[in-house]
PDB file of N, CA and C in Angstrom:
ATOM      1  N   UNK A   1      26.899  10.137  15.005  1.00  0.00           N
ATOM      2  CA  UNK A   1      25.669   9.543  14.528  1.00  0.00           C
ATOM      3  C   UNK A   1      25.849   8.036  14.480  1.00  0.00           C
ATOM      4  N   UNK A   2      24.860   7.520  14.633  1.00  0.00           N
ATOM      5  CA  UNK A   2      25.127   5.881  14.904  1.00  0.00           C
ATOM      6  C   UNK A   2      24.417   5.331  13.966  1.00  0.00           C
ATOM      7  N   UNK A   3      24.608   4.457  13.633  1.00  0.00           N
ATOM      8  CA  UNK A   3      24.311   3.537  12.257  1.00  0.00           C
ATOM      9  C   UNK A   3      23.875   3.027  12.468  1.00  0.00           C
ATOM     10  N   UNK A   4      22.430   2.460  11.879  1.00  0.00           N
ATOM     11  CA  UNK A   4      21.432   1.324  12.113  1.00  0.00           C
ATOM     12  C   UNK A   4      22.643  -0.066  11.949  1.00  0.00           C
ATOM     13  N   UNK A   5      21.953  -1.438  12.700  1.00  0.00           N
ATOM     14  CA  UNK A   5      22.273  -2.242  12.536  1.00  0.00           C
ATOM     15  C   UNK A   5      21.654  -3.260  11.732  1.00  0.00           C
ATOM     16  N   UNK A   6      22.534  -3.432  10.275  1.00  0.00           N
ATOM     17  CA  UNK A   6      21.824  -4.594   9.179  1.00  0.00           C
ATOM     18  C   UNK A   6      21.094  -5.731  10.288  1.00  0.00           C
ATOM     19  N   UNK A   7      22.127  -6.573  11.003  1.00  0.00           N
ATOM     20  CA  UNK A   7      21.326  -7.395  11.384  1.00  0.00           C
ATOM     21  C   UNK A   7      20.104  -7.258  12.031  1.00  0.00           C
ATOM     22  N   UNK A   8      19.551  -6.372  12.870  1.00  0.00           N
ATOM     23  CA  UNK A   8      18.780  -6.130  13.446  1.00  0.00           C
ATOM     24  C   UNK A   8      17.431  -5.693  12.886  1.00  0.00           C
ATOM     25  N   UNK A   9      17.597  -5.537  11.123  1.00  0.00           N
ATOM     26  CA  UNK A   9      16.444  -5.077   9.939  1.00  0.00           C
ATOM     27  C   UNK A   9      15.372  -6.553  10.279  1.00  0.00           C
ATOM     28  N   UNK A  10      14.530  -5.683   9.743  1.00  0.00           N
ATOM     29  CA  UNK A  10      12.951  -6.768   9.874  1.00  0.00           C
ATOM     30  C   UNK A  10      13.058  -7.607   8.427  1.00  0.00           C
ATOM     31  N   UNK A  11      13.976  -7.107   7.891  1.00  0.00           N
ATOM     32  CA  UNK A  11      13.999  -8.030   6.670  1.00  0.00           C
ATOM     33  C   UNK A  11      15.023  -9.344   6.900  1.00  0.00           C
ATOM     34  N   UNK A  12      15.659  -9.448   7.443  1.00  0.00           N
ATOM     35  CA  UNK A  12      16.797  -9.850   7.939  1.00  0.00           C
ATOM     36  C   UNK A  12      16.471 -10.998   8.633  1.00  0.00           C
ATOM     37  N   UNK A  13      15.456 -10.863   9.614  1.00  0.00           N
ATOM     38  CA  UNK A  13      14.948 -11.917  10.206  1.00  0.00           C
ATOM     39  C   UNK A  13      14.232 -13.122  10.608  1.00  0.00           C
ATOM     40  N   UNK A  14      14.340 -14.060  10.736  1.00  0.00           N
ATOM     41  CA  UNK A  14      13.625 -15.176  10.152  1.00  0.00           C
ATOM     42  C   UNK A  14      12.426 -15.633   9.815  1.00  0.00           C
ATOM     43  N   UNK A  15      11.561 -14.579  10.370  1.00  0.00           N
ATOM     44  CA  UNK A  15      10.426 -14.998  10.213  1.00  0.00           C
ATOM     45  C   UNK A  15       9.547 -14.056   8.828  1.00  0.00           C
ATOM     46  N   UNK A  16      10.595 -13.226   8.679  1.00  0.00           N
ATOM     47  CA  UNK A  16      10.360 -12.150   7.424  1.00  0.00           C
ATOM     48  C   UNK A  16      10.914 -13.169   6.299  1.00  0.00           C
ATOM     49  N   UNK A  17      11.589 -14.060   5.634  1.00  0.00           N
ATOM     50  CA  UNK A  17      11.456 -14.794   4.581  1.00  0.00           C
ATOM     51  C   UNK A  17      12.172 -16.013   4.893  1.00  0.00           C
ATOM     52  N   UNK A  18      11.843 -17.099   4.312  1.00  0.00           N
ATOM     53  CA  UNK A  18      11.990 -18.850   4.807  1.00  0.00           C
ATOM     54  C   UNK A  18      12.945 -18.756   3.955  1.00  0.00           C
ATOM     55  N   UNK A  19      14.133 -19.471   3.675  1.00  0.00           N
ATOM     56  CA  UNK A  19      14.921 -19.626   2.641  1.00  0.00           C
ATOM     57  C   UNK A  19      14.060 -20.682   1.722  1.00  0.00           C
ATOM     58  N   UNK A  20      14.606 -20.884   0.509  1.00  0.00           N
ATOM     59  CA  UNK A  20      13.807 -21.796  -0.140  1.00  0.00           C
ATOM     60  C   UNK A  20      12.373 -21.177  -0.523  1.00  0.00           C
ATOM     61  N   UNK A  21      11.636 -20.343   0.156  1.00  0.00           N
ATOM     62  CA  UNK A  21      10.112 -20.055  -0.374  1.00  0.00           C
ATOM     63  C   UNK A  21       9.979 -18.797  -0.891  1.00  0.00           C
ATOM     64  N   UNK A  22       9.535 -18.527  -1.833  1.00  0.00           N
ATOM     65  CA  UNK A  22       9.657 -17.514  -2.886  1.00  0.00           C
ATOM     66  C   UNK A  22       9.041 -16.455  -2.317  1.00  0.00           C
ATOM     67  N   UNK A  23       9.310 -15.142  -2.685  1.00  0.00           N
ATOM     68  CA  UNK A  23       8.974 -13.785  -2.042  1.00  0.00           C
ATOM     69  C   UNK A  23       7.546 -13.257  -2.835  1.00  0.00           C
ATOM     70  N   UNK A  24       6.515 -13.152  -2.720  1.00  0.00           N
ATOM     71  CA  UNK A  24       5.195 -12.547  -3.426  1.00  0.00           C
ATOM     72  C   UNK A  24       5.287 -11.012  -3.329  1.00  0.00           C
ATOM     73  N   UNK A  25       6.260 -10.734  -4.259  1.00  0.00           N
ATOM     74  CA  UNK A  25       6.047  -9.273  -4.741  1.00  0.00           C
ATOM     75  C   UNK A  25       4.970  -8.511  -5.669  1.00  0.00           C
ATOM     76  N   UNK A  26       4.003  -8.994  -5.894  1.00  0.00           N
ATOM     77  CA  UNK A  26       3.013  -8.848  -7.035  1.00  0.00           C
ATOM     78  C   UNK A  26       2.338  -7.571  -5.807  1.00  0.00           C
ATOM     79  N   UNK A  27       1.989  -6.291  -6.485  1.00  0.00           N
ATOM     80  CA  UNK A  27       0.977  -5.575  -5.942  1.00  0.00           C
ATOM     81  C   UNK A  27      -0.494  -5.759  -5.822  1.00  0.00           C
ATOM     82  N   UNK A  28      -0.803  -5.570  -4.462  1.00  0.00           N
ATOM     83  CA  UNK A  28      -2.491  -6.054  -3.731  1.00  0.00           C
ATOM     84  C   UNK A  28      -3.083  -4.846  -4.613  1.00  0.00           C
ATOM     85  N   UNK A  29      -4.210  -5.588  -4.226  1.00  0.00           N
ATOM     86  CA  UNK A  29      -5.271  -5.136  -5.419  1.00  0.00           C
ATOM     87  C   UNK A  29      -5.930  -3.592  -4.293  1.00  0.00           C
ATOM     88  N   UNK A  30      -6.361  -2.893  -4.611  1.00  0.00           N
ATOM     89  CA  UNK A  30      -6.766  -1.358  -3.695  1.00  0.00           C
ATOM     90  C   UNK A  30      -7.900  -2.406  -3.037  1.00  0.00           C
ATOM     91  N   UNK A  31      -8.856  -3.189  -3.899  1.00  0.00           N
ATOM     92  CA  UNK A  31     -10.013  -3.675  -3.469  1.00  0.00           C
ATOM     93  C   UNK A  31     -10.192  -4.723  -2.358  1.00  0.00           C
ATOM     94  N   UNK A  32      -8.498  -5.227  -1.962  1.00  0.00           N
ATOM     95  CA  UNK A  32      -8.107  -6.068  -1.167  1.00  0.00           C
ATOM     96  C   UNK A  32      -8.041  -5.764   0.276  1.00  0.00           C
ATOM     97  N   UNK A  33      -9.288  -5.650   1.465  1.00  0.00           N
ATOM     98  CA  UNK A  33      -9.360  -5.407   2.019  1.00  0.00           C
ATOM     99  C   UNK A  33      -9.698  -6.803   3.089  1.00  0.00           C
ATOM    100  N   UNK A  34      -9.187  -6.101   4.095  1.00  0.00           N
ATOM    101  CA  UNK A  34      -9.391  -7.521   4.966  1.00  0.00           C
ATOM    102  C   UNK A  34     -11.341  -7.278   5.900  1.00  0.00           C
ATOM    103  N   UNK A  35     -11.308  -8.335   6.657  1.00  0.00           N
ATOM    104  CA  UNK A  35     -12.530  -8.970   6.783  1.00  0.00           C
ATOM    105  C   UNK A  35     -13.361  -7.798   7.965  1.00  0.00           C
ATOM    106  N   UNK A  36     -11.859  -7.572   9.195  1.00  0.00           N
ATOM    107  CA  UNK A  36     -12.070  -6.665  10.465  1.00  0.00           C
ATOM    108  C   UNK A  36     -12.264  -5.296   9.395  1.00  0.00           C
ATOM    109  N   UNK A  37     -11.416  -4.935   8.391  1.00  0.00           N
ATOM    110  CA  UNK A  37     -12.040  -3.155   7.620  1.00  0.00           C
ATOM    111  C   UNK A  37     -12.988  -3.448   7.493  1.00  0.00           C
ATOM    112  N   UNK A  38     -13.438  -4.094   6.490  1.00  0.00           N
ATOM    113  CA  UNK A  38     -14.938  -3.660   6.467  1.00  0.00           C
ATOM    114  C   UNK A  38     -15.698  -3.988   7.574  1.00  0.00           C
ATOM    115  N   UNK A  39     -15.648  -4.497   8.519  1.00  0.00           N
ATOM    116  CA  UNK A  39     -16.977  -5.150   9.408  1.00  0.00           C
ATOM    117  C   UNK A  39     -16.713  -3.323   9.896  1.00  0.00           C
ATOM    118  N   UNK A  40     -15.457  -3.022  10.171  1.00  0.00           N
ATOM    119  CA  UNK A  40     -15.651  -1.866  11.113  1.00  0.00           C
ATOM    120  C   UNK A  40     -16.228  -0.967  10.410  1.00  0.00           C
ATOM    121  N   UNK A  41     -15.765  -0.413   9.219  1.00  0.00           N
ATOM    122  CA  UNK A  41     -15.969   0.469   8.235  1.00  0.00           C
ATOM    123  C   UNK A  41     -18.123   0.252   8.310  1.00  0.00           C
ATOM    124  N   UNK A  42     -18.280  -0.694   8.118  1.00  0.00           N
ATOM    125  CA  UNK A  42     -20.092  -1.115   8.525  1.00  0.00           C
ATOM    126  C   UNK A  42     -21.108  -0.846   9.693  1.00  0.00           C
ATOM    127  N   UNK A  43     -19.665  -0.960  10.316  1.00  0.00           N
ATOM    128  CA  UNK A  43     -20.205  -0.601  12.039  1.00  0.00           C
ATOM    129  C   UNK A  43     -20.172   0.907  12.043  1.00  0.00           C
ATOM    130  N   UNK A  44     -19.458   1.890  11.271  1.00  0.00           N
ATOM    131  CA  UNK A  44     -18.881   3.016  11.477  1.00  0.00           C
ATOM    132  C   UNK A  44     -20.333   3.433  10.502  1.00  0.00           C
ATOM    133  N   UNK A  45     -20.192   3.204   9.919  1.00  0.00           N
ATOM    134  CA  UNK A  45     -22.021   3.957   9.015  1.00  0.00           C
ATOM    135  C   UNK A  45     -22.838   2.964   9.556  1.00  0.00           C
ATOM    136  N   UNK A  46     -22.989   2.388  10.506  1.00  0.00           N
ATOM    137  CA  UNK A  46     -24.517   2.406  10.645  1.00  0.00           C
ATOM    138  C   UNK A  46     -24.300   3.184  12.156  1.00  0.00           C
ATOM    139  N   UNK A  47     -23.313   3.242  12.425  1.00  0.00           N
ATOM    140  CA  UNK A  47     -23.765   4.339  14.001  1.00  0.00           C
ATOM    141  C   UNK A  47     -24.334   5.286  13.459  1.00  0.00           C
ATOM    142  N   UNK A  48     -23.182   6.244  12.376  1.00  0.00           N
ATOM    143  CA  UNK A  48     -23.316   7.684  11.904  1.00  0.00           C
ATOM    144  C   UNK A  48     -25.128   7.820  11.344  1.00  0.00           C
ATOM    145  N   UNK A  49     -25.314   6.370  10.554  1.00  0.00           N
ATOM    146  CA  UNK A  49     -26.559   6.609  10.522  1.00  0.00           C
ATOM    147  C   UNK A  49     -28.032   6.642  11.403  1.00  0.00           C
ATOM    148  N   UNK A  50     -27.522   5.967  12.505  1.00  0.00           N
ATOM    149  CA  UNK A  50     -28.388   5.814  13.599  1.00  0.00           C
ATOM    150  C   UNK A  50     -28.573   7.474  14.457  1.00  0.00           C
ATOM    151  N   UNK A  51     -27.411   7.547  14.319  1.00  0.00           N
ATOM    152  CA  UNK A  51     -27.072   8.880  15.523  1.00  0.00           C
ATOM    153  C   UNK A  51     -28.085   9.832  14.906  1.00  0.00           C
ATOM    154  N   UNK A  52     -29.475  10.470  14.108  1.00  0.00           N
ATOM    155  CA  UNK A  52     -29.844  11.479  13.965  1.00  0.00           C
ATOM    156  C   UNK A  52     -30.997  11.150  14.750  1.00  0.00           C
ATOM    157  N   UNK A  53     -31.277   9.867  14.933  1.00  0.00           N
ATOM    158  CA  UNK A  53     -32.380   9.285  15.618  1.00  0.00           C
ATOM    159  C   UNK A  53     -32.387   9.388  17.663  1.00  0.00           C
ATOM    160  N   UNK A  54     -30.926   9.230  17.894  1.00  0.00           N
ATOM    161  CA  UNK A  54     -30.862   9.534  19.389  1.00  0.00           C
ATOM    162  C   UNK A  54     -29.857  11.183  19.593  1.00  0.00           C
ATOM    163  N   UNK A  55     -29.748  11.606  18.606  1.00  0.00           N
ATOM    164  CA  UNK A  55     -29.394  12.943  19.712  1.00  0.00           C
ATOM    165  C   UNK A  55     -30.130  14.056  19.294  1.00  0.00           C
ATOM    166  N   UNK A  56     -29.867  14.818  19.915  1.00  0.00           N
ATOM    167  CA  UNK A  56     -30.623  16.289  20.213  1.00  0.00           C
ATOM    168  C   UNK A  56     -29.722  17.261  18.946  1.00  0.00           C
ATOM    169  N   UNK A  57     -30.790  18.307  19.165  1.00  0.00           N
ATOM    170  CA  UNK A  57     -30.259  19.617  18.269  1.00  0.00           C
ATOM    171  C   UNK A  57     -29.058  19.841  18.253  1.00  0.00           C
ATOM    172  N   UNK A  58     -28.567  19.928  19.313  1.00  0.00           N
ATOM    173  CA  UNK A  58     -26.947  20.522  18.557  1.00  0.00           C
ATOM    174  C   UNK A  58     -26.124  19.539  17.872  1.00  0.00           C
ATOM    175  N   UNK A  59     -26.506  18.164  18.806  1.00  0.00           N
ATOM    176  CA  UNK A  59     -25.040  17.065  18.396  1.00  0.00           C
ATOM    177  C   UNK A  59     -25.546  16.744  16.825  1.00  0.00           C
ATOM    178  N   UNK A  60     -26.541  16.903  15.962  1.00  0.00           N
ATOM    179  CA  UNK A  60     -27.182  16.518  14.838  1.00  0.00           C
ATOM    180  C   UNK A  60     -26.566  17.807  13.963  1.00  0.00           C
ATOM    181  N   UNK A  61     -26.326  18.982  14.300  1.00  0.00           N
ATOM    182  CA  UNK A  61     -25.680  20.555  13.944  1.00  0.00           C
ATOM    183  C   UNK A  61     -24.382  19.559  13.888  1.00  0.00           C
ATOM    184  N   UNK A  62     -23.923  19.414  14.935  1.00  0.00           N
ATOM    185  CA  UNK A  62     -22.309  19.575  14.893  1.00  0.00           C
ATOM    186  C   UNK A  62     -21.957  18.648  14.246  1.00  0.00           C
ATOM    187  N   UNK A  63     -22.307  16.996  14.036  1.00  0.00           N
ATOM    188  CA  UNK A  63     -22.319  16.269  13.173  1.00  0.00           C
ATOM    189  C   UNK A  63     -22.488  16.625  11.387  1.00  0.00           C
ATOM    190  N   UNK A  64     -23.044  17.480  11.393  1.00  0.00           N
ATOM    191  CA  UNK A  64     -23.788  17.764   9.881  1.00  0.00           C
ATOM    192  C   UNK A  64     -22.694  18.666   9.485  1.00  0.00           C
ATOM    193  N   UNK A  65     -21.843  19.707  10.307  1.00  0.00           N
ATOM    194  CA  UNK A  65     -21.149  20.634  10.219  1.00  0.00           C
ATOM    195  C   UNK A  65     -19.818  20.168   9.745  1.00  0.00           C
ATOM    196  N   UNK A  66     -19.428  19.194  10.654  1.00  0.00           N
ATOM    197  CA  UNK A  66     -18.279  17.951  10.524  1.00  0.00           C
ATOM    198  C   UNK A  66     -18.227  17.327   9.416  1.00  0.00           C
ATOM    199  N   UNK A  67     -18.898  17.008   8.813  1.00  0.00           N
ATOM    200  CA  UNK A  67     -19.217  16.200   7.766  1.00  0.00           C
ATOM    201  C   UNK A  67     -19.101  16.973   6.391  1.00  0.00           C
ATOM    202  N   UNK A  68     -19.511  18.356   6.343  1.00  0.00           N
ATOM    203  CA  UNK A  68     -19.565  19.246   5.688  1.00  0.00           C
ATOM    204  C   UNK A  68     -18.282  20.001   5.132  1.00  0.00           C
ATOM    205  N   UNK A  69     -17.575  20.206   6.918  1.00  0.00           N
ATOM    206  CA  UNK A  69     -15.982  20.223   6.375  1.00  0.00           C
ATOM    207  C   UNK A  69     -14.841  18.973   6.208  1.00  0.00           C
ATOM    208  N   UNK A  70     -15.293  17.963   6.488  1.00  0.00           N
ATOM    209  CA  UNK A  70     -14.951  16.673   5.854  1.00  0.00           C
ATOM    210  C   UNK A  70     -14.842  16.608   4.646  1.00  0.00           C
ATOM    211  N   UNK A  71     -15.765  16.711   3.342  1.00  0.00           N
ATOM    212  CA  UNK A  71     -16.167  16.964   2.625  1.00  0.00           C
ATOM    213  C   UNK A  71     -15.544  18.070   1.567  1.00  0.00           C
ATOM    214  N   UNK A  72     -15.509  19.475   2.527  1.00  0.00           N
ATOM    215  CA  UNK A  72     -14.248  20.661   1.607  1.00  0.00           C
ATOM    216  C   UNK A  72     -12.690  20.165   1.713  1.00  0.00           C
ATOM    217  N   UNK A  73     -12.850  19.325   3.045  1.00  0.00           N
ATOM    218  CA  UNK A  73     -10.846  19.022   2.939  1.00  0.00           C
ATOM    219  C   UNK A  73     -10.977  17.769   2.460  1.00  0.00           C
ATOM    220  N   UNK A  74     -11.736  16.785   1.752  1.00  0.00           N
ATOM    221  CA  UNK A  74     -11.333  15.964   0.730  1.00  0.00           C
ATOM    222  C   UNK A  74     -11.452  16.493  -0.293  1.00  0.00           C
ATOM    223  N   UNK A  75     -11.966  17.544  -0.778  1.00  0.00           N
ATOM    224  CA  UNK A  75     -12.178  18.154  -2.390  1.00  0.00           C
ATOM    225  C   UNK A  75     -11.028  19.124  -2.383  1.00  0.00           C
ATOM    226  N   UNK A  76     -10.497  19.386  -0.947  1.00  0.00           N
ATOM    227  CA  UNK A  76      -9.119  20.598  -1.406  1.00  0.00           C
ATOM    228  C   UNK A  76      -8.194  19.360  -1.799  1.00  0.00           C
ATOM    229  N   UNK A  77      -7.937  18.247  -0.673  1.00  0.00           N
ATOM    230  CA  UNK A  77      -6.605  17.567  -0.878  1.00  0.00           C
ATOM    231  C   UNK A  77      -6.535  16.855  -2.119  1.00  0.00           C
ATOM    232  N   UNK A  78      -7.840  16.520  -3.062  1.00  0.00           N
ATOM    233  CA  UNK A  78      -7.674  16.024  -4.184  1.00  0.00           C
ATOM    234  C   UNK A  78      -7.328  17.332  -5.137  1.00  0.00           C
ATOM    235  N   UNK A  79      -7.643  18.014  -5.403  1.00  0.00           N
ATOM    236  CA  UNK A  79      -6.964  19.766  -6.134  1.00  0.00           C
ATOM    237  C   UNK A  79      -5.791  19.948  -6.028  1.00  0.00           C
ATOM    238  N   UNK A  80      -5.714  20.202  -4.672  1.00  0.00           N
ATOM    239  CA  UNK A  80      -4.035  20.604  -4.371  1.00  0.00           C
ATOM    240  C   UNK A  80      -3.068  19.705  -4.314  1.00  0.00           C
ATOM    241  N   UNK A  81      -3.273  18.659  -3.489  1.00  0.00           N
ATOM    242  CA  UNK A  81      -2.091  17.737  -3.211  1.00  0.00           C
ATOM    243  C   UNK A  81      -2.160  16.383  -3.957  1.00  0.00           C
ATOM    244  N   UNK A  82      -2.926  15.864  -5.043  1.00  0.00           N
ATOM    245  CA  UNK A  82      -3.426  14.938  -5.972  1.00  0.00           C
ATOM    246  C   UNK A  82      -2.737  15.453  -7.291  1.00  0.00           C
ATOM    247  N   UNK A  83      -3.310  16.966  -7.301  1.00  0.00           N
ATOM    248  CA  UNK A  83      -3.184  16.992  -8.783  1.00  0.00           C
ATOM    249  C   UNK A  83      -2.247  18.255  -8.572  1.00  0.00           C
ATOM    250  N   UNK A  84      -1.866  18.978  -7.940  1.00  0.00           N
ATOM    251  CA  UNK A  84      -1.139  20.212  -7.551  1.00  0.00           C
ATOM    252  C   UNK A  84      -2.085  21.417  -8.291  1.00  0.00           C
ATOM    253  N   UNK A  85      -3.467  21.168  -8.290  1.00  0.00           N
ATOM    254  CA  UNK A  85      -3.577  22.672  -8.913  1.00  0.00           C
ATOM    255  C   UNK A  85      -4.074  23.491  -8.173  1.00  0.00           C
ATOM    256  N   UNK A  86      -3.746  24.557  -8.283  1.00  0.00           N
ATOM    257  CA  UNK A  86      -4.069  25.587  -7.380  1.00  0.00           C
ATOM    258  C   UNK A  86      -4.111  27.020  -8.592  1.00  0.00           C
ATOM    259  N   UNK A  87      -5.623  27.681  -8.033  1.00  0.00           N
ATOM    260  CA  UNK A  87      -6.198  28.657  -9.047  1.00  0.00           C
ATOM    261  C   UNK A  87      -6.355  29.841  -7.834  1.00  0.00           C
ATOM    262  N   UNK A  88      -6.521  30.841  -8.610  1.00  0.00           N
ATOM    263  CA  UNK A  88      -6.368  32.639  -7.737  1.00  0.00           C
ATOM    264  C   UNK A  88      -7.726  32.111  -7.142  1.00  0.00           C
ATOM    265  N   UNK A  89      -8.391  31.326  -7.463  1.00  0.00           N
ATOM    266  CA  UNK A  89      -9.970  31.973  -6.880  1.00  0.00           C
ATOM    267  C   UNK A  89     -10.285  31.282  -5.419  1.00  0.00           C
ATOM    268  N   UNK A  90      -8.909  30.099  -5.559  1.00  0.00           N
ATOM    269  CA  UNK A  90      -9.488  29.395  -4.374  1.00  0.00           C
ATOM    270  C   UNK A  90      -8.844  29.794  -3.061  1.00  0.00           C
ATOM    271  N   UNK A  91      -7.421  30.492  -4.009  1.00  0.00           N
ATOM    272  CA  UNK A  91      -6.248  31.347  -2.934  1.00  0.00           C
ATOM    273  C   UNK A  91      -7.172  32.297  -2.368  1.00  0.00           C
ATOM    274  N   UNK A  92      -8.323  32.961  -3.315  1.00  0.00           N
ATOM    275  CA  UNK A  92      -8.924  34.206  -2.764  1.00  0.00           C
ATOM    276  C   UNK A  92     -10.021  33.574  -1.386  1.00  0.00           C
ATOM    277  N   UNK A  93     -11.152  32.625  -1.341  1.00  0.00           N
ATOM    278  CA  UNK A  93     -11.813  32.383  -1.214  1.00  0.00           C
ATOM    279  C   UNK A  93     -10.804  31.480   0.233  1.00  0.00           C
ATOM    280  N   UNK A  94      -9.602  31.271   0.095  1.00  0.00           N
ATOM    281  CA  UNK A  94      -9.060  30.976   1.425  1.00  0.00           C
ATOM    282  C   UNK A  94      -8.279  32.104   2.270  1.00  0.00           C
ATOM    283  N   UNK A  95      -7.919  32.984   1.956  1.00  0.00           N
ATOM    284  CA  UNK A  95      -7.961  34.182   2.283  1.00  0.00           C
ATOM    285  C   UNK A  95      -8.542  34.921   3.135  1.00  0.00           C
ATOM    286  N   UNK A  96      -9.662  34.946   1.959  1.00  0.00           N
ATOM    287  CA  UNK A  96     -10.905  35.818   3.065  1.00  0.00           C
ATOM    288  C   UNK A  96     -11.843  34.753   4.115  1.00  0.00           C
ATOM    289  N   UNK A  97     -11.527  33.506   3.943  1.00  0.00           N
ATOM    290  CA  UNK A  97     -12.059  32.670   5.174  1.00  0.00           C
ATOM    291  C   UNK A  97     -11.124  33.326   6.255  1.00  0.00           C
ATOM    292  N   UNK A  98      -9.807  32.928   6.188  1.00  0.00           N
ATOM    293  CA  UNK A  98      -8.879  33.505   7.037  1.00  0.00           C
ATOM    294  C   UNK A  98      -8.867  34.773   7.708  1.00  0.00           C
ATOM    295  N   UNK A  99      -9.138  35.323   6.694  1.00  0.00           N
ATOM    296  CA  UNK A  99      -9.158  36.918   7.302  1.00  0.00           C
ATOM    297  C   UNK A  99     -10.502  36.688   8.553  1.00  0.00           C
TER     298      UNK A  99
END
């Protein structure tokens, strides 16, 4: 097995800290988003919102459907993998999806 090389770390290298200039370890704020997220994040809902206006029956289905299970796997991963809880009813109710 071969051993990383210290020198070769991104910390290590010069342009990762100046000698003399102090390191800003303070944690970014969640709300600290740069300028390109949101423009895209803006661009990204106003397509989604445009799109019921140019497509047809199904792609407006399959969109709505998408969105729908979007929606159950952010409400499982906050249950299960957020908070670890897990109850018989949801084991049951994934189950018989499965089945």
């Amino acid at each position: 097995m071969m051993k990383p090389d210290p020198a070769a770390s991104p910390l290590s290298s010069p342009s990762a800290h100046a000698p003399g200039k102090p390191v800003n370890l303070a944690p970014r704020s969640p709300l600290d988003i740069g300028l390109s997220k949101l423009v895209t994040a803006g661009l990204a809902f106003l397509a989604l919102a445009a799109y019921p206006f140019v497509a047809g029956d199904y792609g407006l289905d399959l969109i709505t459907k998408i969105m729908i299970f979007a929606i159950l796997a952010l409400s499982l991963e906050l249950l299960v993998g957020s908070t670890g809880l897990v109850c018989f009813g949801q084991a049951a109710f994934f189950g018989i999806g499965a089945y």
